[in-house]
N, C-alpha and C. Protein backbone atom coordinates (compact mmCIF):
# COMPACT_ATOMS: atom_id res chain seq x y z
N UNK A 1 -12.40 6.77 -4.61
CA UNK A 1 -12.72 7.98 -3.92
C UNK A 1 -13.25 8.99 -4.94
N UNK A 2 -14.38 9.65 -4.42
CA UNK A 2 -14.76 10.50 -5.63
C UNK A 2 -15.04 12.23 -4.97
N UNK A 3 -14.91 12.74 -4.82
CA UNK A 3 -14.61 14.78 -4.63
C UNK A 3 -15.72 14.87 -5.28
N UNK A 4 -16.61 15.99 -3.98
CA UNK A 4 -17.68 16.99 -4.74
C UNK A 4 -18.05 17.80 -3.79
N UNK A 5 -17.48 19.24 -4.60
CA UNK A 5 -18.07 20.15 -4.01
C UNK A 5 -19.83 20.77 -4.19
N UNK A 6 -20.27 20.97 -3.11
CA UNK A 6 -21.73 21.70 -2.80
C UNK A 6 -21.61 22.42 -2.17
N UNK A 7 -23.40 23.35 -2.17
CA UNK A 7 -23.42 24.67 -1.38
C UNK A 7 -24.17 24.22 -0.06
N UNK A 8 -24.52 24.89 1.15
CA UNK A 8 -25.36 24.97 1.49
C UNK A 8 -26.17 26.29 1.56
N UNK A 9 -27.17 26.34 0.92
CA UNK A 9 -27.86 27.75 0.85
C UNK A 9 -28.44 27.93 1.84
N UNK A 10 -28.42 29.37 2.28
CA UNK A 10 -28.71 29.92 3.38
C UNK A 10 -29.71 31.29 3.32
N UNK A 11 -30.14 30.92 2.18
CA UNK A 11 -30.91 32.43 1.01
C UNK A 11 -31.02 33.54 2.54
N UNK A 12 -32.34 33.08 3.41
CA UNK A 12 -32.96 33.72 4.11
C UNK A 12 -31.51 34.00 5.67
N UNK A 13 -31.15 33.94 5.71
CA UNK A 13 -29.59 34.47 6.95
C UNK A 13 -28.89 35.28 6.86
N UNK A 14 -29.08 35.65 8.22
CA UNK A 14 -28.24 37.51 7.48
C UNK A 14 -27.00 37.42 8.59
N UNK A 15 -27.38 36.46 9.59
CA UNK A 15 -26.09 37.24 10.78
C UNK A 15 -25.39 35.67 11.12
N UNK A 16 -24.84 34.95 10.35
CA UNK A 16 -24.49 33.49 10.86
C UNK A 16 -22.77 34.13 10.81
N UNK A 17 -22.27 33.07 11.31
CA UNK A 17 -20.81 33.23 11.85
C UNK A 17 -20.12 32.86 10.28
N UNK A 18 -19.25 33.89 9.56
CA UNK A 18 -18.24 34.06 8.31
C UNK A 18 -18.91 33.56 7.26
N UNK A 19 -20.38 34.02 7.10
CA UNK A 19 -22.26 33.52 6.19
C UNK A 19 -20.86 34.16 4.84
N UNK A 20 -21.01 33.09 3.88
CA UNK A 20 -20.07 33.51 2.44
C UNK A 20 -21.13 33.47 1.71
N UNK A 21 -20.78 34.06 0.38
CA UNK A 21 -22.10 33.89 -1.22
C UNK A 21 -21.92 32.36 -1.90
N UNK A 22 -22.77 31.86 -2.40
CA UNK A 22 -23.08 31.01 -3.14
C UNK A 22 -24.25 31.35 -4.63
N UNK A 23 -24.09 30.33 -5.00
CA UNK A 23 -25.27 30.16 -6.20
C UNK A 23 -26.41 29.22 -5.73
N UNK A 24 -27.53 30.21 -6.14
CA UNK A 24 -28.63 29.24 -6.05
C UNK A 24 -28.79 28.35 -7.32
N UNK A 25 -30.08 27.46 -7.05
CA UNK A 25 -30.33 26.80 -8.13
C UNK A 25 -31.00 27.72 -9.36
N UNK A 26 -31.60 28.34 -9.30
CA UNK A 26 -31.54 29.50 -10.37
C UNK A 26 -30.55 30.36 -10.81
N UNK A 27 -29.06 30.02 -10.26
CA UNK A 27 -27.86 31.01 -10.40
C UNK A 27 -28.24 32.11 -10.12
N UNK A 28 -28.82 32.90 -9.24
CA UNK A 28 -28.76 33.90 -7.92
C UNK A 28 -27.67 33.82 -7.06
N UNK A 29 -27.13 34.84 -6.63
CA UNK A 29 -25.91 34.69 -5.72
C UNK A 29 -26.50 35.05 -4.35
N UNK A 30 -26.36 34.34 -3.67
CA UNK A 30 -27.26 34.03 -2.34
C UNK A 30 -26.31 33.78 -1.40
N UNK A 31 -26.93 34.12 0.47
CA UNK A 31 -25.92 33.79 1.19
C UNK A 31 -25.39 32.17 1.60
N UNK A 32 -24.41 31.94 2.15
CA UNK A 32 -24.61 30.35 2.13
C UNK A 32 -23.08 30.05 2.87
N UNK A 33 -22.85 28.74 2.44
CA UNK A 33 -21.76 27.88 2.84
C UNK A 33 -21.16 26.51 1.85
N UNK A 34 -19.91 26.55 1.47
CA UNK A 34 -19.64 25.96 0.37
C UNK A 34 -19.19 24.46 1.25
N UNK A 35 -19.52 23.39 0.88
CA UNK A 35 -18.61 22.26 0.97
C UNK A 35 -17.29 21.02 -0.01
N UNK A 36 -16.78 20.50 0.58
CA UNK A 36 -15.90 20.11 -0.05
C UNK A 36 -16.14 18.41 0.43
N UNK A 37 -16.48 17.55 -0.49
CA UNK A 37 -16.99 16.01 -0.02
C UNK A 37 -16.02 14.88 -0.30
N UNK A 38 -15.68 14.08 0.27
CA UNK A 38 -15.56 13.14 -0.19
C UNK A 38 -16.02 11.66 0.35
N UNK A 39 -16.51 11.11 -0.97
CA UNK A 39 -16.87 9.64 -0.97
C UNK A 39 -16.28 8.45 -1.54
N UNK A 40 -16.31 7.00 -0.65
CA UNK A 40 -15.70 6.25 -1.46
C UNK A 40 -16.86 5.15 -1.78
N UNK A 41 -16.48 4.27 -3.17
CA UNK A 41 -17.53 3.46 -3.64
C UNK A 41 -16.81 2.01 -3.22
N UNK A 42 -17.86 1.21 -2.90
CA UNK A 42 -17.41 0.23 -2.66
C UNK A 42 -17.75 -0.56 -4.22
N UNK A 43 -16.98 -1.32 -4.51
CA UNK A 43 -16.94 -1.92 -6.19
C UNK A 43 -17.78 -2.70 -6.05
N UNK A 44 -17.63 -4.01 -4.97
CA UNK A 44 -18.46 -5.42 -5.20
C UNK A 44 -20.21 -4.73 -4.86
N UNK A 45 -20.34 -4.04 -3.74
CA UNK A 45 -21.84 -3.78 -2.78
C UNK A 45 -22.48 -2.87 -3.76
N UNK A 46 -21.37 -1.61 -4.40
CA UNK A 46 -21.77 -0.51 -5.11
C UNK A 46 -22.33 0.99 -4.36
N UNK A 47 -22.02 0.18 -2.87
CA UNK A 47 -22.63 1.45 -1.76
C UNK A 47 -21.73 2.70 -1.59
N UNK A 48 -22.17 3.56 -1.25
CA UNK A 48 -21.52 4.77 -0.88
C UNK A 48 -21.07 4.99 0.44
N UNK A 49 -19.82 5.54 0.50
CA UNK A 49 -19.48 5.72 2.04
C UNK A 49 -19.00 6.86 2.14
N UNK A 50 -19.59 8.11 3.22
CA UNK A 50 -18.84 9.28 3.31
C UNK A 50 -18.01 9.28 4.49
N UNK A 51 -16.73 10.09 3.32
CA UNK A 51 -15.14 9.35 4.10
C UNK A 51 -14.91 11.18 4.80
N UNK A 52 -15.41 12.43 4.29
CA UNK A 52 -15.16 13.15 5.01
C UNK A 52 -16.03 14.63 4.60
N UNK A 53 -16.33 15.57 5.31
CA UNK A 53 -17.29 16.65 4.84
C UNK A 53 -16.20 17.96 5.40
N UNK A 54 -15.93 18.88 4.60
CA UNK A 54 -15.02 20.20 5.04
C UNK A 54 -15.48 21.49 4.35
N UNK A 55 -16.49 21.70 5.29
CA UNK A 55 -17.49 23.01 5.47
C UNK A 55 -16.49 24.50 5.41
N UNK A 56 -16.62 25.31 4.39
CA UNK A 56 -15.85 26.49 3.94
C UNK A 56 -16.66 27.78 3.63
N UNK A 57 -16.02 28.80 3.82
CA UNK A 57 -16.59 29.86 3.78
C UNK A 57 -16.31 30.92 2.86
N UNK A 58 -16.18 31.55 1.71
CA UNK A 58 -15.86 32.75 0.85
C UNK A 58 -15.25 33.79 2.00
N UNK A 59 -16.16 33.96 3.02
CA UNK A 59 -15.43 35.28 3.71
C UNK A 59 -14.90 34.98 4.52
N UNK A 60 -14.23 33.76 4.85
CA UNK A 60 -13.28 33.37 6.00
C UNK A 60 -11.91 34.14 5.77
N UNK A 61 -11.08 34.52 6.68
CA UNK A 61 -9.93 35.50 6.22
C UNK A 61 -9.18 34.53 5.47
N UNK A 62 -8.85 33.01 5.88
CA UNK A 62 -7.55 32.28 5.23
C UNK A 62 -8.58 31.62 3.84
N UNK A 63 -9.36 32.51 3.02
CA UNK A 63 -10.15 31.62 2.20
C UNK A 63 -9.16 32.02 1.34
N UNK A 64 -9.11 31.35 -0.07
CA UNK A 64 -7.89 31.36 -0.89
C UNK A 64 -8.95 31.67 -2.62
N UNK A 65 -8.56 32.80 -3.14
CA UNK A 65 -9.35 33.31 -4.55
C UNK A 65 -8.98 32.69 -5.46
N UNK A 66 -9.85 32.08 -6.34
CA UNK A 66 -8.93 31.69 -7.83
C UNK A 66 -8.09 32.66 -8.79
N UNK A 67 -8.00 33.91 -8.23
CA UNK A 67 -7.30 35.14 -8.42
C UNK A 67 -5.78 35.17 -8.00
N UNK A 68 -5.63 35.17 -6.71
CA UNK A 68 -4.99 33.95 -5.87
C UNK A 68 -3.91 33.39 -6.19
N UNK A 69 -4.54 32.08 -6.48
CA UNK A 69 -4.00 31.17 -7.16
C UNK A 69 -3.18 31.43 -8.84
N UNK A 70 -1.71 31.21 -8.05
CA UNK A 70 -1.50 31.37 -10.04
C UNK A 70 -1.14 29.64 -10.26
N UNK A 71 -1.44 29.61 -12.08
CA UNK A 71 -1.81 28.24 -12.54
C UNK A 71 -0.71 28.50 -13.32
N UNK A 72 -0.09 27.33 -13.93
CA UNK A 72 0.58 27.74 -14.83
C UNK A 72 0.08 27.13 -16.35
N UNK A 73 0.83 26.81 -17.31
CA UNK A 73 0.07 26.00 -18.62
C UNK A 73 -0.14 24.61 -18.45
N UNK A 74 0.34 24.01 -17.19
CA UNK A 74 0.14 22.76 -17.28
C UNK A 74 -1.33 22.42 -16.45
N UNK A 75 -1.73 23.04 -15.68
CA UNK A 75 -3.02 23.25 -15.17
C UNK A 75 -2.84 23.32 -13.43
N UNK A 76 -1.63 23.18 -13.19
CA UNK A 76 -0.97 23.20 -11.35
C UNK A 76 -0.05 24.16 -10.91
């Protein structure tokens, strides 16, 4: 199983339902929608299979800040 987060950029949208900031590919902070992926590899075929997609928002009220979040020294 392999995790990856992406954006979807939304540069040009001004009124979409809880529209959060992202980075463009020029690192511009642009409007958008963040995702959270996961895929699994198959070993013998080498194919890709997407096992699930969880579409997130910066300005959703239950969004969670890395501010937020306290870490401790072990990295959890």
């Amino acid at each position: 199983m392999l995790h990856d987060v992406c954006d979807i950029r939304k540069e040009h949208s001004r009124e979409l339902e809880k529209l959060g900031k992202v980075r463009s590919l020029n690192g511009k902070i642009i409007n958008g929608y963040s995702t959270f992926n996961t895929v699994s590899v198959d070993e013998k075929t080498k194919e890709l299979r997407l096992v699930e997609t969880t579409l997130y928002s910066n300005q959703d009220e239950y969004y969670v800040t890395k501010e937020e979040v306290k870490i401790d020294d072990k990295g959890y």
